[in-house]
Each structure stands twice: as C-alpha cells, then as structure tokens.
N, C-alpha and C. Protein backbone atom coordinates (compact mmCIF):
# COMPACT_ATOMS: atom_id res chain seq x y z
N UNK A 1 -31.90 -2.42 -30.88
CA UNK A 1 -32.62 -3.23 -29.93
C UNK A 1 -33.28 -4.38 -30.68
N UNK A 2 -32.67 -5.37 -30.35
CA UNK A 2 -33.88 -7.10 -30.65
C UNK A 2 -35.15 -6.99 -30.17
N UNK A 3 -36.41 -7.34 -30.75
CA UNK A 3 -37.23 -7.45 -30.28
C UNK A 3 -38.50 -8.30 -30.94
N UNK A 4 -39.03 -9.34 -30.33
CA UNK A 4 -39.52 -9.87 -31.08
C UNK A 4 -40.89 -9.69 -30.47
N UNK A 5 -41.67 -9.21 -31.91
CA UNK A 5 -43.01 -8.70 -31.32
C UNK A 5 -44.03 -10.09 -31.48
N UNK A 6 -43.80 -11.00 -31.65
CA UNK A 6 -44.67 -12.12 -31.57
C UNK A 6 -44.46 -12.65 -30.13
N UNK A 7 -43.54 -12.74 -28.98
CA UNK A 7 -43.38 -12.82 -27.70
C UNK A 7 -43.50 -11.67 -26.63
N UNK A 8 -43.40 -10.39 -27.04
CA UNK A 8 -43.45 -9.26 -26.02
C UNK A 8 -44.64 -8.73 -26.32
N UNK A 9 -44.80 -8.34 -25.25
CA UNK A 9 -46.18 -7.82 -24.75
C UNK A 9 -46.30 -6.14 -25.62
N UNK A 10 -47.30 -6.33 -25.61
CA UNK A 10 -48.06 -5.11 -26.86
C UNK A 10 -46.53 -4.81 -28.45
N UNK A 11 -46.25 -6.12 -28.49
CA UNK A 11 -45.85 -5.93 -29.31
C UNK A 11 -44.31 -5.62 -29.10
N UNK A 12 -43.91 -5.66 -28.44
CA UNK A 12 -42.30 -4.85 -27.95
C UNK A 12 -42.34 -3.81 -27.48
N UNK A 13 -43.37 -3.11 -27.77
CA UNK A 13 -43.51 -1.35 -26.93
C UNK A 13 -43.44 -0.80 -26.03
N UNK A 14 -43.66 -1.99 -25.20
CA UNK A 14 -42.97 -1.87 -23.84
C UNK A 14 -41.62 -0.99 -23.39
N UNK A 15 -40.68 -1.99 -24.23
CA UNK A 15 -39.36 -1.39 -24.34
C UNK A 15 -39.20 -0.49 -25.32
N UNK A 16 -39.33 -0.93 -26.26
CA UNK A 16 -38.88 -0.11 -28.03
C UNK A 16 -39.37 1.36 -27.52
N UNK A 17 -40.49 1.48 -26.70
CA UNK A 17 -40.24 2.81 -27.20
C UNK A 17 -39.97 3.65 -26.15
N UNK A 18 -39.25 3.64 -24.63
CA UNK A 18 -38.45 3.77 -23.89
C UNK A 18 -37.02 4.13 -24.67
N UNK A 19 -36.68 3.11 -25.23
CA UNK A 19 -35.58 2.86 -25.55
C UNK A 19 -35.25 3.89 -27.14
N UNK A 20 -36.41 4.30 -27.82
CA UNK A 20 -36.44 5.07 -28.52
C UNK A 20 -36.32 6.39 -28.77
N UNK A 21 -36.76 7.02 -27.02
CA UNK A 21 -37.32 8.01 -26.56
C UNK A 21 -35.98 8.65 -25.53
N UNK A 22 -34.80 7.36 -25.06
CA UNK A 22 -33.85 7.87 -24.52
C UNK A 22 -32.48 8.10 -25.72
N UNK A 23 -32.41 7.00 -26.93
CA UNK A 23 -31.91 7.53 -28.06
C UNK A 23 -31.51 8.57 -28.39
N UNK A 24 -33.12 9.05 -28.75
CA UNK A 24 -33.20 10.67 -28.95
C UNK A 24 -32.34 11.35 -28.41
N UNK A 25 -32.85 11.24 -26.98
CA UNK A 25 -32.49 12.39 -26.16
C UNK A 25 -30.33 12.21 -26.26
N UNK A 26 -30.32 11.25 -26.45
CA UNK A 26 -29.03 11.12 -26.57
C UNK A 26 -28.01 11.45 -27.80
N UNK A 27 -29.32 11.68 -28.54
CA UNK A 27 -28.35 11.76 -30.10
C UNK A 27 -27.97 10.82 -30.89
N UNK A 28 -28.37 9.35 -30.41
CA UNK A 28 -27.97 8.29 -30.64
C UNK A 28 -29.26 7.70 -31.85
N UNK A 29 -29.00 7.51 -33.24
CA UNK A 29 -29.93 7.24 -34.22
C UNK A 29 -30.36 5.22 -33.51
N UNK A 30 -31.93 5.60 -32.71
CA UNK A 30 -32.10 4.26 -32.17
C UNK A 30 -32.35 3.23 -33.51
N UNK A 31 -32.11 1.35 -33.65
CA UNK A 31 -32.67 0.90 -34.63
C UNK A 31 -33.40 -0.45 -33.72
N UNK A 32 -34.46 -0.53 -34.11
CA UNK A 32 -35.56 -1.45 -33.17
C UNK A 32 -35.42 -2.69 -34.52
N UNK A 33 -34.48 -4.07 -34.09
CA UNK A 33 -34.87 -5.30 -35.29
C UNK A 33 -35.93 -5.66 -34.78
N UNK A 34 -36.88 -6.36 -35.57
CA UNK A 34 -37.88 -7.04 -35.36
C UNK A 34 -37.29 -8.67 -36.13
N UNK A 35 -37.29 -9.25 -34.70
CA UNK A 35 -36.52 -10.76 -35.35
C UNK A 35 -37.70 -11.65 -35.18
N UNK A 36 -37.74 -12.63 -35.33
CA UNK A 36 -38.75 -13.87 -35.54
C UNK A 36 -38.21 -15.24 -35.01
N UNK A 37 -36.89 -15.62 -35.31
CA UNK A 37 -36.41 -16.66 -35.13
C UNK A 37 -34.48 -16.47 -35.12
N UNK A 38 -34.17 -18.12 -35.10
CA UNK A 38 -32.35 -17.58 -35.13
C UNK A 38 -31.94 -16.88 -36.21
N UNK A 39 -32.59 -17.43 -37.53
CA UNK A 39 -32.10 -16.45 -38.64
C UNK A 39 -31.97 -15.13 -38.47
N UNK A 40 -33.13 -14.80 -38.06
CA UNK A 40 -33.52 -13.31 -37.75
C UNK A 40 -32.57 -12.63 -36.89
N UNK A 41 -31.91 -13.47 -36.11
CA UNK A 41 -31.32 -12.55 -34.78
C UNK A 41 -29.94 -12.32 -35.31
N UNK A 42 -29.55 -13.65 -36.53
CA UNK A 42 -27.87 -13.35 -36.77
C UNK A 42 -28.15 -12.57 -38.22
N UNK A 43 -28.88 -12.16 -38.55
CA UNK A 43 -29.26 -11.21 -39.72
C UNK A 43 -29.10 -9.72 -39.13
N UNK A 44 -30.02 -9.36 -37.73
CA UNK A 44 -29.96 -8.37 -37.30
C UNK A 44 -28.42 -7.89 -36.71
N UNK A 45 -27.58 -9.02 -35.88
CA UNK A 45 -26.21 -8.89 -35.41
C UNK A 45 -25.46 -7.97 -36.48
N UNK A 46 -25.73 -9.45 -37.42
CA UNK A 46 -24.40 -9.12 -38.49
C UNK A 46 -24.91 -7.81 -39.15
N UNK A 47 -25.75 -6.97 -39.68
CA UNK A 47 -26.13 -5.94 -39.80
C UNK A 47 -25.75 -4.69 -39.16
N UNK A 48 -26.20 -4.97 -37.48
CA UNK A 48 -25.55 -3.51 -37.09
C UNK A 48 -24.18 -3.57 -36.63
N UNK A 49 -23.25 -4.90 -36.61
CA UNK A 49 -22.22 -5.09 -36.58
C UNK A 49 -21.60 -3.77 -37.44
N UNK A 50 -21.96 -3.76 -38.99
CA UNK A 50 -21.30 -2.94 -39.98
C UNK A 50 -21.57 -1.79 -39.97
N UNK A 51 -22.31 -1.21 -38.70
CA UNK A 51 -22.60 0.36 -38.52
C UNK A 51 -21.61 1.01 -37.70
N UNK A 52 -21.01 1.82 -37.89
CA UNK A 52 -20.12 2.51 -37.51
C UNK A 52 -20.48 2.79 -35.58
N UNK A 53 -19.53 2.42 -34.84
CA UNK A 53 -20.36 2.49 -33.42
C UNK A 53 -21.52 2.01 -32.77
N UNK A 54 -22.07 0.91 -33.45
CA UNK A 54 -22.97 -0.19 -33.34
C UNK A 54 -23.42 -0.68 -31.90
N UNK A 55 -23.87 -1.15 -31.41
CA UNK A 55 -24.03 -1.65 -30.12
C UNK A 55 -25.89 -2.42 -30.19
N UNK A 56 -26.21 -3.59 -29.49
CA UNK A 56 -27.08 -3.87 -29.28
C UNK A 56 -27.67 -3.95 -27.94
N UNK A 57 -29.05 -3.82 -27.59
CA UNK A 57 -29.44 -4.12 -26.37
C UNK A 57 -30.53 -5.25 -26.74
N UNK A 58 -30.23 -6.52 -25.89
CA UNK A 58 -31.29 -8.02 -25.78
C UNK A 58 -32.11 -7.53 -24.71
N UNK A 59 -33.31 -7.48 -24.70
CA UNK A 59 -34.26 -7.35 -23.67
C UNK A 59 -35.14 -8.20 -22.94
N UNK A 60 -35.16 -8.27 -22.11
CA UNK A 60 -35.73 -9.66 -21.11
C UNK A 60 -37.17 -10.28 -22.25
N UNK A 61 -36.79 -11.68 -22.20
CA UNK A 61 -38.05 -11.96 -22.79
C UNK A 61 -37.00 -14.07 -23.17
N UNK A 62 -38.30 -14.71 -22.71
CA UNK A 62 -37.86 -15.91 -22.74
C UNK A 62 -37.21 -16.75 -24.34
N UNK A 63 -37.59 -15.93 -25.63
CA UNK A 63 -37.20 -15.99 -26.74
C UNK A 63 -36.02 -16.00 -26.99
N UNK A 64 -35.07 -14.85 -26.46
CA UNK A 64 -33.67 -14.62 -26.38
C UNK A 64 -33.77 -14.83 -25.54
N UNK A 65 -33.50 -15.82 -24.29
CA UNK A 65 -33.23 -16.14 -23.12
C UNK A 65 -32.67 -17.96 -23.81
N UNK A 66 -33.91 -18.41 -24.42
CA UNK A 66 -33.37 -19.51 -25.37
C UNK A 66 -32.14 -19.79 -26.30
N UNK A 67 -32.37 -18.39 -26.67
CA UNK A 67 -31.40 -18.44 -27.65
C UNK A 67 -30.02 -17.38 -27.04
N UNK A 68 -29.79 -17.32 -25.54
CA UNK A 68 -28.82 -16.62 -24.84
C UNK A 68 -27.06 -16.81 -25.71
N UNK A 69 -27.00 -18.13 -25.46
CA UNK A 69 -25.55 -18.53 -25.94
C UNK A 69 -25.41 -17.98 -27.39
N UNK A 70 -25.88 -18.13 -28.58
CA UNK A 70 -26.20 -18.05 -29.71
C UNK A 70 -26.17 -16.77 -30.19
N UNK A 71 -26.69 -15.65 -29.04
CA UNK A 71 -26.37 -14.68 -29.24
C UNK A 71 -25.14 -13.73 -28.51
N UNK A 72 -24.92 -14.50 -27.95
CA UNK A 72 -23.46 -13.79 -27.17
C UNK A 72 -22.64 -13.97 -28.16
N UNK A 73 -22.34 -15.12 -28.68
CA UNK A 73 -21.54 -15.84 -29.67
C UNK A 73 -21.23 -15.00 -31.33
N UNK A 74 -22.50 -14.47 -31.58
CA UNK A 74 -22.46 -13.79 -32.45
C UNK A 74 -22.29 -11.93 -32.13
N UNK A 75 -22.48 -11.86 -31.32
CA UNK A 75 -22.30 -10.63 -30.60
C UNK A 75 -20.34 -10.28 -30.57
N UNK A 76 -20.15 -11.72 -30.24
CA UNK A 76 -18.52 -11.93 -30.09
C UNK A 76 -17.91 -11.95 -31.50
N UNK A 77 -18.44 -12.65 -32.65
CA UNK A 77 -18.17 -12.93 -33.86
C UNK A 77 -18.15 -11.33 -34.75
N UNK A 78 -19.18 -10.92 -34.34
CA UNK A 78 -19.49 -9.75 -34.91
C UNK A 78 -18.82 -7.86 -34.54
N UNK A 79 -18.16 -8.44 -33.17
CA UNK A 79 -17.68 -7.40 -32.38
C UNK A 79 -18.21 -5.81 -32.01
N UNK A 80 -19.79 -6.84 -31.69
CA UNK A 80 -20.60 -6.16 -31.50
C UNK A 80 -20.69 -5.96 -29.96
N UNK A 81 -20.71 -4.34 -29.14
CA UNK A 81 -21.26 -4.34 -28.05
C UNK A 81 -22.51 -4.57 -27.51
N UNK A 82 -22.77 -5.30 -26.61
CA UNK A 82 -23.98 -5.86 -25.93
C UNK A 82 -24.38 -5.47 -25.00
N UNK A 83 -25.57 -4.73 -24.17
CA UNK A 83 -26.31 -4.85 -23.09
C UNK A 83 -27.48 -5.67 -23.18
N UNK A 84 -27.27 -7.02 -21.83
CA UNK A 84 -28.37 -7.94 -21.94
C UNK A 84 -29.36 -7.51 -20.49
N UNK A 85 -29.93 -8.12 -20.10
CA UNK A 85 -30.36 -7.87 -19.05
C UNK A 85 -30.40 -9.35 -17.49
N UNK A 86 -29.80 -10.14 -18.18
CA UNK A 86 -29.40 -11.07 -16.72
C UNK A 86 -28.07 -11.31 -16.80
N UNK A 87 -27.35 -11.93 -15.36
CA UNK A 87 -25.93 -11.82 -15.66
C UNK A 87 -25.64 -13.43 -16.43
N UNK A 88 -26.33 -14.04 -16.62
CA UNK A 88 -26.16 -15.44 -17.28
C UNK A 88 -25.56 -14.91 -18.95
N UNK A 89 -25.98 -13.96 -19.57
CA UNK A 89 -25.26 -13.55 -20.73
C UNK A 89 -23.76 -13.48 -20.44
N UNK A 90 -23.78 -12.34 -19.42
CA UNK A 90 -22.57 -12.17 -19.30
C UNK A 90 -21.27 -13.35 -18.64
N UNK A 91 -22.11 -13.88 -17.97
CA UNK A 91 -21.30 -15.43 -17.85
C UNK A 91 -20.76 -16.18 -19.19
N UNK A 92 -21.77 -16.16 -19.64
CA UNK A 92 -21.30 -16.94 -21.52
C UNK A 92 -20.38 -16.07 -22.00
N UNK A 93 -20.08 -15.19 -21.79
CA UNK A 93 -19.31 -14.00 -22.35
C UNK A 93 -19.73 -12.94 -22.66
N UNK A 94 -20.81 -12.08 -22.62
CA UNK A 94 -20.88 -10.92 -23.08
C UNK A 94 -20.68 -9.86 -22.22
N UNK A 95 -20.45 -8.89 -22.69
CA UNK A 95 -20.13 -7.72 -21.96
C UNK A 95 -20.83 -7.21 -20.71
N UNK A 96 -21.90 -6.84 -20.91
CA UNK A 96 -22.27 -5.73 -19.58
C UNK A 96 -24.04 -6.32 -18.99
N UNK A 97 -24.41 -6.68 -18.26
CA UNK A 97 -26.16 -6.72 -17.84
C UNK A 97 -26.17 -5.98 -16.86
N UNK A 98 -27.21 -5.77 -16.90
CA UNK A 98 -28.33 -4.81 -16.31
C UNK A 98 -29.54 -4.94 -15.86
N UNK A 99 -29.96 -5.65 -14.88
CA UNK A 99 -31.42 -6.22 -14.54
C UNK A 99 -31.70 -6.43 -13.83
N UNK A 100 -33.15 -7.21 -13.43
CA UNK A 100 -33.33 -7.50 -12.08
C UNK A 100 -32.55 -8.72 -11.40
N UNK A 101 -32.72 -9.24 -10.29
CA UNK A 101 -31.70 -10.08 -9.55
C UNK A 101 -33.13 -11.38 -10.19
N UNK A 102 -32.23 -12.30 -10.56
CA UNK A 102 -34.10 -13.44 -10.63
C UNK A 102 -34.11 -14.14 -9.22
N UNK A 103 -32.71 -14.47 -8.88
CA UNK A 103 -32.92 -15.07 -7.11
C UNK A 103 -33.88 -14.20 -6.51
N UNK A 104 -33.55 -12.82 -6.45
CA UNK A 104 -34.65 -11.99 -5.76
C UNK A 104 -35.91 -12.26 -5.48
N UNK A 105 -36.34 -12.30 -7.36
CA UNK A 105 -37.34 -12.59 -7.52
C UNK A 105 -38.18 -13.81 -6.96
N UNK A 106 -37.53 -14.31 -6.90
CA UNK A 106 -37.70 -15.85 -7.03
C UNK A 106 -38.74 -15.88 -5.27
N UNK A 107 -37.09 -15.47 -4.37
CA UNK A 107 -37.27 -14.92 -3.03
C UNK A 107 -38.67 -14.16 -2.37
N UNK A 108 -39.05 -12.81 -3.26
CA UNK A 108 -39.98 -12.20 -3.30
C UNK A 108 -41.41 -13.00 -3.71
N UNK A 109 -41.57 -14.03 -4.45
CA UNK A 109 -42.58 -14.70 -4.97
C UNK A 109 -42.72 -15.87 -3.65
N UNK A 110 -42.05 -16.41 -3.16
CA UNK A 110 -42.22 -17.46 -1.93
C UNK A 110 -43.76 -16.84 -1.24
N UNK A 111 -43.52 -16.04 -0.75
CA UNK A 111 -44.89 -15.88 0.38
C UNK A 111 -45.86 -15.65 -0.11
N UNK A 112 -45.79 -15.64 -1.28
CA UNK A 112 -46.92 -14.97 -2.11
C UNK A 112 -47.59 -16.45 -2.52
N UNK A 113 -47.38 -17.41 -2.89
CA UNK A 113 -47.62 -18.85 -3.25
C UNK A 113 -47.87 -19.31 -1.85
N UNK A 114 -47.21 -19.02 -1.25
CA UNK A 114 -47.78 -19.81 0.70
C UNK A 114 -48.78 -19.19 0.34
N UNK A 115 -49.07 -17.56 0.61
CA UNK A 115 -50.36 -17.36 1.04
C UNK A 115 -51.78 -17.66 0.44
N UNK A 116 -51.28 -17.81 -1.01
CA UNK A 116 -52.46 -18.27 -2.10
C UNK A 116 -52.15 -19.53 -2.20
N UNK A 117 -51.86 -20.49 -1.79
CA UNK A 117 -51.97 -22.05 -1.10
C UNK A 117 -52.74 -21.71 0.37
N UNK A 118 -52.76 -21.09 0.90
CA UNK A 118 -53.06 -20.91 2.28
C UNK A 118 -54.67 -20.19 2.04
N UNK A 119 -55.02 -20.03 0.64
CA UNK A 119 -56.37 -19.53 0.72
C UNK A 119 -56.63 -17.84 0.41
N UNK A 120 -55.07 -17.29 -0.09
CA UNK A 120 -55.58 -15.94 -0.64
C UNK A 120 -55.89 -16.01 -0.99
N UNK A 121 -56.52 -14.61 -1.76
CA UNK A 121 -56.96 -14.57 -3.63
C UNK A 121 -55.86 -13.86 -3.98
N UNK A 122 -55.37 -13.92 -5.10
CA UNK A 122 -54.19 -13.11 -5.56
C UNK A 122 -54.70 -12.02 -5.86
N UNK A 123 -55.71 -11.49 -6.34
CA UNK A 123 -56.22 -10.24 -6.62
C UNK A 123 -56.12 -9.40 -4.94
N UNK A 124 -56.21 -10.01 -4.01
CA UNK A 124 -56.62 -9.23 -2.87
C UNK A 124 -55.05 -9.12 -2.10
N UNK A 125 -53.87 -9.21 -3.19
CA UNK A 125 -52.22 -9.34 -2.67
C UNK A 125 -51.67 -8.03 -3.11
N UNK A 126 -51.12 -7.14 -2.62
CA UNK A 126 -50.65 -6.00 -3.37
C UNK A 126 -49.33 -6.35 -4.27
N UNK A 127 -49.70 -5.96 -5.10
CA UNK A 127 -48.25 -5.95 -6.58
C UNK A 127 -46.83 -5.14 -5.67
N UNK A 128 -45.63 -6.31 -6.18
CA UNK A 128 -44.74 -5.89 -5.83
C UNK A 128 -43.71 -5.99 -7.18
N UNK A 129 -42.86 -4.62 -6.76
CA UNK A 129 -42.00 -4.39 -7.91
C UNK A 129 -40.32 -4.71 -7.53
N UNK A 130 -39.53 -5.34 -8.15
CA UNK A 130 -38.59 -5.44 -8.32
C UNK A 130 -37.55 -4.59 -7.08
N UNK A 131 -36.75 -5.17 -6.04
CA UNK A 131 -36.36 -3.93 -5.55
C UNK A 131 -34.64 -3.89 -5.55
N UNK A 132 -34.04 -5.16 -6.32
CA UNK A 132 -32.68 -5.52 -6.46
C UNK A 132 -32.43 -5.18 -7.91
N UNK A 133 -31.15 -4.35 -8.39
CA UNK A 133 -31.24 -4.96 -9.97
C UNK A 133 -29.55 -5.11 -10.07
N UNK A 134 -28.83 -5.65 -10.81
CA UNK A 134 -27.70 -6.60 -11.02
C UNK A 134 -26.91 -5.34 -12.02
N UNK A 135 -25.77 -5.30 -11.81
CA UNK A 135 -24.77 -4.60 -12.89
C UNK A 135 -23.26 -5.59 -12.75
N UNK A 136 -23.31 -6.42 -13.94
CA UNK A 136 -22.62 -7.10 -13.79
C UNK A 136 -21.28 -6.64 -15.46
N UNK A 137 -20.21 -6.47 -15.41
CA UNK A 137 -19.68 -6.04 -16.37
C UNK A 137 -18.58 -7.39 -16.64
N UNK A 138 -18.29 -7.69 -18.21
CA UNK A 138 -17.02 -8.46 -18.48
C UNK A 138 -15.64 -7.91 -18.75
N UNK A 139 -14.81 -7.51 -18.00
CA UNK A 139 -14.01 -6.92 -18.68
C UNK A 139 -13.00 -7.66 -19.73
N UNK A 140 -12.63 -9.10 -19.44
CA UNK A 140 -12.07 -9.61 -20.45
C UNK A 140 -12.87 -9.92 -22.04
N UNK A 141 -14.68 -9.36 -22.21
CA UNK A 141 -15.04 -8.72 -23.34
C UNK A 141 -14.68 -7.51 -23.86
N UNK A 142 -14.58 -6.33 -22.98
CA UNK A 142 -14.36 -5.24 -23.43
C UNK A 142 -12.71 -5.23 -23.77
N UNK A 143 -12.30 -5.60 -23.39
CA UNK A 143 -11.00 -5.79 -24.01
C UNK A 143 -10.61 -5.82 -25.52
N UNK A 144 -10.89 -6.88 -26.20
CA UNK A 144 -10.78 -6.69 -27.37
C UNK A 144 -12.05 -6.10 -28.29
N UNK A 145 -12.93 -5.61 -27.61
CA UNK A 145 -13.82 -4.04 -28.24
C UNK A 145 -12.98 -3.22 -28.54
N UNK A 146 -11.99 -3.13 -27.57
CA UNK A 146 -11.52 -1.75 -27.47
C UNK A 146 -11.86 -0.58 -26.34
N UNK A 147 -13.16 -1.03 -25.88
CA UNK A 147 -13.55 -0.55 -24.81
C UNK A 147 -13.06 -0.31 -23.51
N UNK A 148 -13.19 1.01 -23.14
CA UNK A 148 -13.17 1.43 -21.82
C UNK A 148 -13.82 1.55 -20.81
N UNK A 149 -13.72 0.45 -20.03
CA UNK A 149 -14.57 1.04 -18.81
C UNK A 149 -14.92 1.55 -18.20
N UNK A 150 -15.19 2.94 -17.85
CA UNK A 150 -15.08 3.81 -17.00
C UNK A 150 -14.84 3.56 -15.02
N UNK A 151 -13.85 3.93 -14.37
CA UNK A 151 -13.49 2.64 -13.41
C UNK A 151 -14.62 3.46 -12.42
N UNK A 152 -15.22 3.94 -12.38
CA UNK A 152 -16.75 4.85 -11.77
C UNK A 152 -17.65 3.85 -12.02
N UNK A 153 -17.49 3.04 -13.07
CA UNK A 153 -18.75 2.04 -13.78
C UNK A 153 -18.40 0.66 -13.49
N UNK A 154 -16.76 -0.05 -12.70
CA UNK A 154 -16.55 -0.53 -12.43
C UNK A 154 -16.95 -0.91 -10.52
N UNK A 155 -16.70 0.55 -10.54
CA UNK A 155 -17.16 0.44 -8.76
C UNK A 155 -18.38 0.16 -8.65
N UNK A 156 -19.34 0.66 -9.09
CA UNK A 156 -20.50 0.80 -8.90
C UNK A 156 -21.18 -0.83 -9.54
N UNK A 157 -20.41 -1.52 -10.10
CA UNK A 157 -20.67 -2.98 -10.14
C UNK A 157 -21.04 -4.19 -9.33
N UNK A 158 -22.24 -4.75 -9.52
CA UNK A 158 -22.44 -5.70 -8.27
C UNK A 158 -20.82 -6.93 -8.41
N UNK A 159 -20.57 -6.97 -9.77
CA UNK A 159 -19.51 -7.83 -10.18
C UNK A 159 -19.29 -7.59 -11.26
N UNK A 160 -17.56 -7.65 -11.54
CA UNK A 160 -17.07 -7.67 -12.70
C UNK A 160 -16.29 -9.02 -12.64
N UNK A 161 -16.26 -9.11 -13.86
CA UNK A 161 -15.40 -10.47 -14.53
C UNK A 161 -14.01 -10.04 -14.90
N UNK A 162 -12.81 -10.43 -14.25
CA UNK A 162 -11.68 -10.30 -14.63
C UNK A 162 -11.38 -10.98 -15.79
C-alpha cells in the first residue's frame, strides 16, 4: 500500500491499518511504502514489482490523484497489479477500482450548499456517508498480467473495459 503520511489524515492510519489487519487475516505478508514525492512512488513500484506475487493498492488521497497517470504507467512498466480507488485510473489503464462514485458525491453535496447558502449551520446538517461505490475492472490490463478474472467478478462489475 502507497501512502503518504504527510497528506493523509492521522498519518495514513486510516487505511494502513485496515489494510494491515485484512492482510493478516489473509495470509498475505502486508507492505505499507511511505512515499513523499514521484521519486518515492517509482522507488516503491519498482520494489514490490520484484516480489514474488506483488500487487499494490493507491488509496484515495489528492497526492496520488496528481500523480494518477505516472502511476498507472509505472504500475504497467513494472507489471505490477493495481487496486486504485476511482475509475479515472482505470481509464489511463490500470487494472481494477474500487470506490466511491465522485458524481454521487458531488450529487449528494448539492443540497447541502443550498441549504447552508440558504442560512443553515452545517453543524446542525446530519453527516452523510457514501451510498454508491464503483467496481470498474480492465480486462485488456489483466491480460498481459496473466491474470484471471474471475467471470463472478466480472458480473458483479459496474463496468469492464474490453
């Protein structure tokens, strides 16, 4: 997992240790990079690139959102598997996202700005959580992975990429 603890909140812990904690349970030896900048991110690629069964997960955060293309690219170079979390990765080419819809979002935030233009207080608005999330798969990435799709993981796709 990428994670850059100078942009994520409490540090990355958010995720890292979710993501640490399902590892485990999986058997799967988790490795959390701590990147800083581009160097950092094609240091971390090319790294677990050379681990036997390798795979990375990019986690929402506007840092790698900047640097989206840059890392698909090396993800591709490196023939490294990817889970990102918007389907705009997977548009550039990478394999598989997983996330919330941001139109949704976007959608969901409208009345909320009327009403605090209109004189709410936002404190007095109840918190709303996410209620769309996106599974978007590439299959002309997994292709030369080697990868199989499982066609269970295909159905259950909001969209795949032929």
């Amino acid at each position: 997992m990428l994670v850059n603890p100078d942009t994520q909140p409490d540090r990355g812990a958010i995720f890292a240790n979710p993501f640490q904690n399902a590892a485990a349970s999986l058997g799967v030896t988790p490795i959390k990079d701590e990147v800083h900048d581009l160097e950092g991110i094609e240091a971390a690629i090319a790294g677990l690139g050379k681990e036997p069964g390798g795979g990375i997960i990019v986690i929402p955060d506007a840092f790698f959102a900047s640097h989206s293309t840059q890392i698909v690219a090396l993800a591709d170079r490196f023939r490294l598997p990817a889970v990102y979390p918007y389907r705009y990765y997977v548009a550039q080419g990478g394999l598989l996202s997983y996330g919330v819809n941001n139109v949704d979002l976007f959608v969901q935030a409208a009345p909320y700005v009327d009403r605090i233009l209109r004189g709410a207080k936002p404190s007095d608005l109840p918190v709303q959580q996410p209620t769309r999330f996106q599974l978007v798969i590439n299959m002309k990435t997994a292709k030369p992975l080697n990868l199989t799709v499982p066609q269970s993981l295909q159905a259950s796709a909001d969209e795949v990429i032929e």
